[in-house]
Protein backbone atom coordinates (compact mmCIF):
# COMPACT_ATOMS: atom_id res chain seq x y z
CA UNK A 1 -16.67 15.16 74.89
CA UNK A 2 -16.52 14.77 70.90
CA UNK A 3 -15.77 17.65 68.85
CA UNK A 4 -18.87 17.70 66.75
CA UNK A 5 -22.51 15.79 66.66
CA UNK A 6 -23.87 14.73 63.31
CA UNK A 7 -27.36 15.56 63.15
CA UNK A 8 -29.67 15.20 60.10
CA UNK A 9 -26.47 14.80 58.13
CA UNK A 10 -24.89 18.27 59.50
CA UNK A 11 -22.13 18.69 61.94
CA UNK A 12 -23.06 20.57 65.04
CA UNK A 13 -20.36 21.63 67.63
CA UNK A 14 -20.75 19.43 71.12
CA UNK A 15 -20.66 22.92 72.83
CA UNK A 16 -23.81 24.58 70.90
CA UNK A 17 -26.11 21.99 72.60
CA UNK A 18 -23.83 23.23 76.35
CA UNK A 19 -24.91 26.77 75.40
CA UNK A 20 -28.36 25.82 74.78
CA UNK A 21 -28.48 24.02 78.28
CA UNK A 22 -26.30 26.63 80.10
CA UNK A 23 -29.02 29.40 78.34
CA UNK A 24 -32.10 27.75 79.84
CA UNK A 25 -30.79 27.30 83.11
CA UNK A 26 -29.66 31.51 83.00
CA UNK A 27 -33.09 32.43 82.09
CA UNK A 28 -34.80 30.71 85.06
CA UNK A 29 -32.21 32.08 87.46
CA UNK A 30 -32.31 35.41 85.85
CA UNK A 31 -36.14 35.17 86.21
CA UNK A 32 -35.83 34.37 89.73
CA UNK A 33 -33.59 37.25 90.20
CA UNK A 34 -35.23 39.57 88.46
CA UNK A 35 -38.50 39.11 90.69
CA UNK A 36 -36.36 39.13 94.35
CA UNK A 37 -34.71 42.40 92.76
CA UNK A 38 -30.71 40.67 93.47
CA UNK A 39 -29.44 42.51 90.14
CA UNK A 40 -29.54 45.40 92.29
CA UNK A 41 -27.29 44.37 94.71
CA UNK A 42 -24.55 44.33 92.10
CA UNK A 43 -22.30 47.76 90.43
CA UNK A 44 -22.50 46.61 86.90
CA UNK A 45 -25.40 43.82 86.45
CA UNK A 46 -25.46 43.15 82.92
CA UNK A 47 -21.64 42.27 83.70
CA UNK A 48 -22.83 39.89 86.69
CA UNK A 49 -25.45 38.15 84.24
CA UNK A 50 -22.92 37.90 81.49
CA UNK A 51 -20.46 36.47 84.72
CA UNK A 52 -23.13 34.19 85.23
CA UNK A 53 -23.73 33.02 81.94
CA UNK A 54 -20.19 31.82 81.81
CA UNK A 55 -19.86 29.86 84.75
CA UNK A 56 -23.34 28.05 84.07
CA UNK A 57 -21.65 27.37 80.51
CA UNK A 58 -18.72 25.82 81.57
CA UNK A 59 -20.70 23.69 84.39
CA UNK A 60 -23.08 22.34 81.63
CA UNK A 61 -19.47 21.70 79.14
CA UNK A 62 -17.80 20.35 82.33
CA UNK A 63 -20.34 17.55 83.47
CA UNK A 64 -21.65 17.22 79.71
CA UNK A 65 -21.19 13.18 78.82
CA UNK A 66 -20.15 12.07 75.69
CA UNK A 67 -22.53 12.16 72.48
């Protein structure tokens, strides 16, 4: 993966557009969760979304292709 993307003449990070991704997919599995009530299940469940945000992240910056 490149370090940076040039767009309209300004350098973005490659990994901004991986959170982006990574942030879409945790909002429809958060949805999803939210209406089968599964946050419950967990002790701490902002700490199991935040767990989940990070392992979506670094599946989207793992399988990313080059820009």
């Amino acid at each position: 993966m490149h370090q940076e993307v040039a767009f309209l003449g300004l350098y973005i990070p490659a990994l901004f557009f991986c959170a982006i991704a990574a942030s879409v997919i945790w909002f429809m599995i958060d949805g999803v969760m939210l209406r089968l009530a599964a946050w419950d299940l967990f002790f701490h469940p902002p700490l199991a979304r935040l767990a989940l945000y990070f392992i979506l992240f670094s599946l989207v910056a793992a399988f990313a292709p080059d820009f």
